[in-house]
N, C-alpha and C. Protein backbone atom coordinates (compact mmCIF):
# COMPACT_ATOMS: atom_id res chain seq x y z
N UNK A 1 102.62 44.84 -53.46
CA UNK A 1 101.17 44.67 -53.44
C UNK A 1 100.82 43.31 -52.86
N UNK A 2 99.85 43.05 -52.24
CA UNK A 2 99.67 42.40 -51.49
C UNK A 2 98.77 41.06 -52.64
N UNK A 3 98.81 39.69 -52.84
CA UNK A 3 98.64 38.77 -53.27
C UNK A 3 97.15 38.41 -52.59
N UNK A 4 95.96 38.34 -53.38
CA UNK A 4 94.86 37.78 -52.87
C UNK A 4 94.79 36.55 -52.71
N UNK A 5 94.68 35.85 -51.50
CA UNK A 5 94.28 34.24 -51.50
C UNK A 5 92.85 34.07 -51.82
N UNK A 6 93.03 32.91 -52.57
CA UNK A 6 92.02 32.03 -53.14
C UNK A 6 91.35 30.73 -52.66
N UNK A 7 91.33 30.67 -50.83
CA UNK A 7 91.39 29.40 -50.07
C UNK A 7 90.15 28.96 -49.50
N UNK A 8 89.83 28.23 -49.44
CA UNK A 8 89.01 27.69 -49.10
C UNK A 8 88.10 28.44 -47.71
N UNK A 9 89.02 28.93 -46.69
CA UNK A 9 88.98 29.21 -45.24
C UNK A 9 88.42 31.02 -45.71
N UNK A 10 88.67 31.82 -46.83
CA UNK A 10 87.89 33.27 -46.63
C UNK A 10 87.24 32.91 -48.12
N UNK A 11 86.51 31.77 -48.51
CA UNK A 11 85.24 31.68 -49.85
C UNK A 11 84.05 32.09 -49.09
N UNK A 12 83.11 31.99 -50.13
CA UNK A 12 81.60 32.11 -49.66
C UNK A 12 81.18 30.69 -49.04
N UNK A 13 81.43 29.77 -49.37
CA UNK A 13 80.72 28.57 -48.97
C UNK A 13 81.70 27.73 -48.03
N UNK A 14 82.26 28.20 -47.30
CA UNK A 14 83.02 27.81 -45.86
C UNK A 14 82.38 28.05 -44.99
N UNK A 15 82.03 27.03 -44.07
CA UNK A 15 81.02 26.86 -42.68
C UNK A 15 82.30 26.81 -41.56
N UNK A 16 82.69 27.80 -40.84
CA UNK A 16 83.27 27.55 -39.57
C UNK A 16 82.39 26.64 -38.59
N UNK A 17 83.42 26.21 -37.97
CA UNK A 17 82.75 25.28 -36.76
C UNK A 17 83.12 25.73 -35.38
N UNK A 18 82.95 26.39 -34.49
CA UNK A 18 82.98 26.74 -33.20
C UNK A 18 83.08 25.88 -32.35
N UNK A 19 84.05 26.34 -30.78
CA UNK A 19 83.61 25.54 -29.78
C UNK A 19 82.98 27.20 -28.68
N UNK A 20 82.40 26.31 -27.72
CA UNK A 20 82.10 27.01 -26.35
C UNK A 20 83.33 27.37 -25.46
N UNK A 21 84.26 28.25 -24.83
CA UNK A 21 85.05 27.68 -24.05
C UNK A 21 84.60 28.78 -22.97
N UNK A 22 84.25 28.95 -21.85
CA UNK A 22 83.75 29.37 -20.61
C UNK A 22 82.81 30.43 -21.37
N UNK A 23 83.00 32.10 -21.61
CA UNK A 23 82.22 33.04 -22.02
C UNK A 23 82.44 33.26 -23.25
N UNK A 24 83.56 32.29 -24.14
CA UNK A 24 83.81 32.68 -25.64
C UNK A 24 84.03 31.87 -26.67
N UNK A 25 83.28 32.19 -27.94
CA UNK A 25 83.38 31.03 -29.51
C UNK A 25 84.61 31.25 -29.69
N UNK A 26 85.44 30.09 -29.93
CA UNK A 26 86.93 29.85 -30.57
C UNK A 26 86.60 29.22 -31.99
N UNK A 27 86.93 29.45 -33.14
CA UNK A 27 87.26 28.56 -34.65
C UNK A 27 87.82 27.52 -34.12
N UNK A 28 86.99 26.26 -34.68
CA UNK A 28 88.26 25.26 -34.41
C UNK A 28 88.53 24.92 -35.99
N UNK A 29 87.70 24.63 -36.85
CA UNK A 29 88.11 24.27 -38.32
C UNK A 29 86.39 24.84 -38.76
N UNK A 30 86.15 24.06 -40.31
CA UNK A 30 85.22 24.18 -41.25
C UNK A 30 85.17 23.33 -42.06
N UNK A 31 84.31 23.59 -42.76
CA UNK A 31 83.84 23.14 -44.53
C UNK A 31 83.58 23.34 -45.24
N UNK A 32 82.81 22.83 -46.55
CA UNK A 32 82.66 23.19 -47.77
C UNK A 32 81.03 23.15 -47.91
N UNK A 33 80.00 24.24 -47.57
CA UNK A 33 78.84 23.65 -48.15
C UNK A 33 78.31 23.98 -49.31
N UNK A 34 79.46 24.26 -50.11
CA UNK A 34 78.74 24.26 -51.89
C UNK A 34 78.77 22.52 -52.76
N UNK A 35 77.51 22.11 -52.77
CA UNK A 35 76.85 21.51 -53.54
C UNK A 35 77.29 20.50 -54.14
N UNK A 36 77.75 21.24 -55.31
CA UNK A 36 78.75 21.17 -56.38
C UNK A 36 80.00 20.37 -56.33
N UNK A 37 81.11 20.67 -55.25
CA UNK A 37 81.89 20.34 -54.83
C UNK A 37 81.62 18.88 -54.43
N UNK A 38 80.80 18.93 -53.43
CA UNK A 38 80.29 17.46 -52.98
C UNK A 38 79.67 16.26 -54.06
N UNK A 39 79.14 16.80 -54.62
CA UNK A 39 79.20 15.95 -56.22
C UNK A 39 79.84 15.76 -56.55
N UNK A 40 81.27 16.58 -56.93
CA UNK A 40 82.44 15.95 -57.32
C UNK A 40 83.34 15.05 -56.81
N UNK A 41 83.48 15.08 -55.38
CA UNK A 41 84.59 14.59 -54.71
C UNK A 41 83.67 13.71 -53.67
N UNK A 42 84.17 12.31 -53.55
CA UNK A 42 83.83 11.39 -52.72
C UNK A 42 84.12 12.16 -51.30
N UNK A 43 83.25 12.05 -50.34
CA UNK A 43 83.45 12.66 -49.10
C UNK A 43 84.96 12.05 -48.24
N UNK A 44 85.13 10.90 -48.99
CA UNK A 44 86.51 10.37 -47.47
C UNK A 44 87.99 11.03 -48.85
N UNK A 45 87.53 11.85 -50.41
CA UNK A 45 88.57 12.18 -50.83
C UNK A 45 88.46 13.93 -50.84
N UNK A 46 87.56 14.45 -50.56
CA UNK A 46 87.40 16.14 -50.33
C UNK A 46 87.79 16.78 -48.74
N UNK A 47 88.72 17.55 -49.30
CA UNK A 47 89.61 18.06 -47.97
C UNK A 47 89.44 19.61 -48.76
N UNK A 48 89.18 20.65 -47.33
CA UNK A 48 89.96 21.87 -47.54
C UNK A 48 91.16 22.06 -48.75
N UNK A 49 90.86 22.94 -49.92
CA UNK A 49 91.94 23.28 -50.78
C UNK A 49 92.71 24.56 -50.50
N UNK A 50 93.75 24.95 -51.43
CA UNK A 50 94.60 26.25 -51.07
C UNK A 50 93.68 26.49 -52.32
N UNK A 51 93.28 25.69 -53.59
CA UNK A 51 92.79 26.43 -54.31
C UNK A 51 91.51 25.90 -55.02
N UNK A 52 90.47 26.52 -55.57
CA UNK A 52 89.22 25.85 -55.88
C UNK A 52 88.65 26.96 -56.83
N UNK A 53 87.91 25.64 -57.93
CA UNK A 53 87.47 26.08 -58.86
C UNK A 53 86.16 26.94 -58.86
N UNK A 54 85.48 26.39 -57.78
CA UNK A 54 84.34 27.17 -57.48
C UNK A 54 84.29 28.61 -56.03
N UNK A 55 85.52 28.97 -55.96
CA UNK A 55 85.69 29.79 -54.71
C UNK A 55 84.66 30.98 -55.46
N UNK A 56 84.40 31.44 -54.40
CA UNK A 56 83.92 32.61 -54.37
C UNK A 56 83.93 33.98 -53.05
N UNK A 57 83.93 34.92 -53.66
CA UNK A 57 84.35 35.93 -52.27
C UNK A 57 83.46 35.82 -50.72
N UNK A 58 84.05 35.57 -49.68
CA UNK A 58 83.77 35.78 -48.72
C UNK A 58 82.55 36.86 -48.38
N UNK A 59 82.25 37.84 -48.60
CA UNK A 59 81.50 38.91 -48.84
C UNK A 59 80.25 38.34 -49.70
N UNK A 60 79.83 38.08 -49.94
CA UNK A 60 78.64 37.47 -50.74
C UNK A 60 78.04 36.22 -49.33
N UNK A 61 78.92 35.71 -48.72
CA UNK A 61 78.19 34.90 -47.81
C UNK A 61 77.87 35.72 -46.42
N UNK A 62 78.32 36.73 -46.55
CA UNK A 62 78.11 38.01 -45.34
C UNK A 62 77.14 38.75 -45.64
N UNK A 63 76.78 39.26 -46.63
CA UNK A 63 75.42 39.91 -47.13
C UNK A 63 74.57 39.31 -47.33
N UNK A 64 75.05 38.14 -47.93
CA UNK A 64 73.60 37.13 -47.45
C UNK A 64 72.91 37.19 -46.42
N UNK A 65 74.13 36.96 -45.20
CA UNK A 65 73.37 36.53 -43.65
C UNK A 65 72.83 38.25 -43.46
N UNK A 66 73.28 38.73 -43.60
CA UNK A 66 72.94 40.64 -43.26
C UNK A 66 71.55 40.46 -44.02
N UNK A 67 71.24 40.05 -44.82
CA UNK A 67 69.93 40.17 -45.47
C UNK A 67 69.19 38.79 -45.00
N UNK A 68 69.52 37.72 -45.15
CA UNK A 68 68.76 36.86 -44.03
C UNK A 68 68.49 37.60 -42.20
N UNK A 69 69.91 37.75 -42.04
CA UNK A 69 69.04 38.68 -40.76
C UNK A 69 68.16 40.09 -40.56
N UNK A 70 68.08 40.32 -41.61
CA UNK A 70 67.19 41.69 -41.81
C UNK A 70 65.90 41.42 -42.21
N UNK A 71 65.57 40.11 -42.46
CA UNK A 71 64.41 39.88 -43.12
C UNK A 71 63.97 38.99 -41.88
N UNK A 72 64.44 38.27 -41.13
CA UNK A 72 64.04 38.13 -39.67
C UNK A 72 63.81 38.71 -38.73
N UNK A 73 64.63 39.63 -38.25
CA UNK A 73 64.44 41.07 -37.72
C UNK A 73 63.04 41.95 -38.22
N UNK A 74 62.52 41.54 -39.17
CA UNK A 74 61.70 42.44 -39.70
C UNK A 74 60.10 41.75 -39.33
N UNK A 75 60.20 40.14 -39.78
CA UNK A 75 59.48 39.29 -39.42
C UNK A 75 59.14 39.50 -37.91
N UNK A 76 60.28 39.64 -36.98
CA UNK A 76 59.72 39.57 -35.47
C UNK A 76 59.08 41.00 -35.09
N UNK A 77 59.68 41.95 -35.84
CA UNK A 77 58.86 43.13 -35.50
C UNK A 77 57.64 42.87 -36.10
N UNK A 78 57.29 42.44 -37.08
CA UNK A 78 55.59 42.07 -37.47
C UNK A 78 54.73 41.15 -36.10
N UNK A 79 55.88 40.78 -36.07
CA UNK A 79 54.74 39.74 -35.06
C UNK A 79 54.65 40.20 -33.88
N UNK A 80 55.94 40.91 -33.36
CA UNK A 80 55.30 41.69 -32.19
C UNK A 80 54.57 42.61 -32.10
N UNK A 81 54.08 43.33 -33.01
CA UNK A 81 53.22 44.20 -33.17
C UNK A 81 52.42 43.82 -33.13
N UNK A 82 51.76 42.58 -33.66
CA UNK A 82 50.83 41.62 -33.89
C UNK A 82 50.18 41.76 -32.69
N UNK A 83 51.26 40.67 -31.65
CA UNK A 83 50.90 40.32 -30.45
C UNK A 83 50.66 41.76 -29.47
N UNK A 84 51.62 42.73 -29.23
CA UNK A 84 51.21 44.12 -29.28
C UNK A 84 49.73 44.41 -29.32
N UNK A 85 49.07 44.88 -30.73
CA UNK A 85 48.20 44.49 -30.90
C UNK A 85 46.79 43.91 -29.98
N UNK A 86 47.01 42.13 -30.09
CA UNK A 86 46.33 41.73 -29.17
C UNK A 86 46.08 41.55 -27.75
N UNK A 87 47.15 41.95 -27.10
CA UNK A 87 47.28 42.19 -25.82
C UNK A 87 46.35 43.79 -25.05
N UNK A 88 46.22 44.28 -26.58
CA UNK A 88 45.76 45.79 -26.40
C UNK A 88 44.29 45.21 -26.18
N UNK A 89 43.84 44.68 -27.42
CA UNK A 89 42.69 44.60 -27.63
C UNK A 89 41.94 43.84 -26.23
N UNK A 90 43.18 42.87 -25.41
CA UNK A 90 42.41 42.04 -24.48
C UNK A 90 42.18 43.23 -23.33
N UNK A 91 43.43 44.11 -23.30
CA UNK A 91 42.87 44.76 -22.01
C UNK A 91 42.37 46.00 -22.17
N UNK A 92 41.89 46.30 -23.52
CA UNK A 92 40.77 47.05 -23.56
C UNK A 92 38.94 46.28 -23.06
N UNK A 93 39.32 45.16 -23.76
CA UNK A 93 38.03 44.61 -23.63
C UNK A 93 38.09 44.51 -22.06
N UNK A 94 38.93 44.01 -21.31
CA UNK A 94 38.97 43.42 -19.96
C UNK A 94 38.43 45.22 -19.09
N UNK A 95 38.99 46.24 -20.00
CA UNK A 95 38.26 47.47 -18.80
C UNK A 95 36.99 47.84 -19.12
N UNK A 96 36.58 47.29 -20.48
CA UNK A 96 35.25 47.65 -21.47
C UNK A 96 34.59 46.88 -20.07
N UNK A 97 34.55 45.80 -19.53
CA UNK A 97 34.27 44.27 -18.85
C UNK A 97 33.95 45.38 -17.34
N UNK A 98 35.01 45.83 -17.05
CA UNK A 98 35.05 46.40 -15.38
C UNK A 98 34.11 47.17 -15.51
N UNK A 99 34.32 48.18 -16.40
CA UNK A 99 33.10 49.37 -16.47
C UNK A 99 31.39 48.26 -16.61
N UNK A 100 31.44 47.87 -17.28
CA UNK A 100 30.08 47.48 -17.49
C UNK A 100 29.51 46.45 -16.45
N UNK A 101 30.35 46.06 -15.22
CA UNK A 101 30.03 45.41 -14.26
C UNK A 101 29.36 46.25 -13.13
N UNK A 102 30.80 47.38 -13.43
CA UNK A 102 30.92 48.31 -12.71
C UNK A 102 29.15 49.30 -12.16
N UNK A 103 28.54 49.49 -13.53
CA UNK A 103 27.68 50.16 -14.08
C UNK A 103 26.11 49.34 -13.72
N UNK A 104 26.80 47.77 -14.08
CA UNK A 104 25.09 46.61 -13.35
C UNK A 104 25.26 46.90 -11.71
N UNK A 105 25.99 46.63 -11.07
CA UNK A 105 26.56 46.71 -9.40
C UNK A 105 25.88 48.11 -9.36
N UNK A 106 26.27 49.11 -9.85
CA UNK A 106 25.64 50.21 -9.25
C UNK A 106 24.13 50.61 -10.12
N UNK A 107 23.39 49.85 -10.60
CA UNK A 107 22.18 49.68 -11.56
C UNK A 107 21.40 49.14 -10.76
N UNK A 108 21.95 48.14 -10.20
CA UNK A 108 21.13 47.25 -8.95
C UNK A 108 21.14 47.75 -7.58
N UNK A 109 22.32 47.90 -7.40
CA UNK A 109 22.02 49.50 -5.92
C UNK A 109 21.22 50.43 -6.24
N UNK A 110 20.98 50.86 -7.07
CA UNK A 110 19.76 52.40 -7.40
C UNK A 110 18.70 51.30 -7.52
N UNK A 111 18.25 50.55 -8.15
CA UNK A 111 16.83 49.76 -8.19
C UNK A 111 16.83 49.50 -6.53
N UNK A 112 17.92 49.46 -5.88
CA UNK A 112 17.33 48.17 -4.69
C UNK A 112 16.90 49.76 -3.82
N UNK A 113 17.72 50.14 -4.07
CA UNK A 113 17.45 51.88 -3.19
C UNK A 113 15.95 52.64 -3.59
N UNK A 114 15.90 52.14 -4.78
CA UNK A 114 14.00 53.19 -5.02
C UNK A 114 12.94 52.15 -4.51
N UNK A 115 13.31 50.90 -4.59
CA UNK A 115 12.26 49.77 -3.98
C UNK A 115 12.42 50.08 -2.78
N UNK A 116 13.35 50.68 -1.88
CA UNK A 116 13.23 50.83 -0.65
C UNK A 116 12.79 52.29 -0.17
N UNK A 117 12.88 52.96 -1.12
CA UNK A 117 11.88 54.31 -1.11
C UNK A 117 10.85 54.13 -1.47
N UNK A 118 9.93 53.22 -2.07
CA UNK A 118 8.46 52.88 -2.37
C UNK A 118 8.03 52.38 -1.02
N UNK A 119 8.76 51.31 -0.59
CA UNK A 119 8.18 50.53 0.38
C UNK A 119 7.90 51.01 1.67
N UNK A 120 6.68 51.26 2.72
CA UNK A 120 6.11 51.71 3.71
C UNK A 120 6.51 51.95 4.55
């Protein structure tokens, strides 16, 4: 049976750190951003452990982000709808605008046309 590690590198509160290298993220190392830990241990004496009192499963910091990103995802669909929305409303108004120009322009051609059927 296979032995669960307890390490620092698959907890919940391990921050990988990435590099860029042409089209792809490589791991280069991480850290610790639980709290707690940092209260305890002077920063030039806290290093990566094999084992820790406060580990917690990897999976809890993954559903987090799955639910932080679902609740963003959700946010931008509000707002594009939003904007959606107002973009409608402008170019409704903007043809509401053509027609009713549309309608004086040819209001004033029929007036200018019966003044010129009155006149001698």
């Amino acid at each position: 049976m296979k032995q669960r590690m307890y390490v620092c590198k698959n907890c919940r509160y391990y921050l990988e750190h990435y590099i860029k290298s042409e089209q792809s993220l490589f791991t280069i190392d991480g850290h610790c951003i639980n709290s707690e830990i940092r209260k305890k241990y002077p920063p030039a004496k806290f290093s990566l452990r094999e084992t820790c009192e406060c580990w917690e499963p990897m999976q809890i910091q993954i559903e987090e982000r799955k639910q932080s990103i679902c609740y963003v995802l959700k946010r931008m669909q509000e707002n594009l709808e939003e904007i959606a929305l107002i973009l409608k409303d402008d170019a409704d108004r903007e043809i509401l605008n053509r027609r009713q120009r549309s309608c004086t322009t040819k209001n004033v051609f029929c007036e200018l046309q019966k003044n010129d059927a009155v006149l001698p």
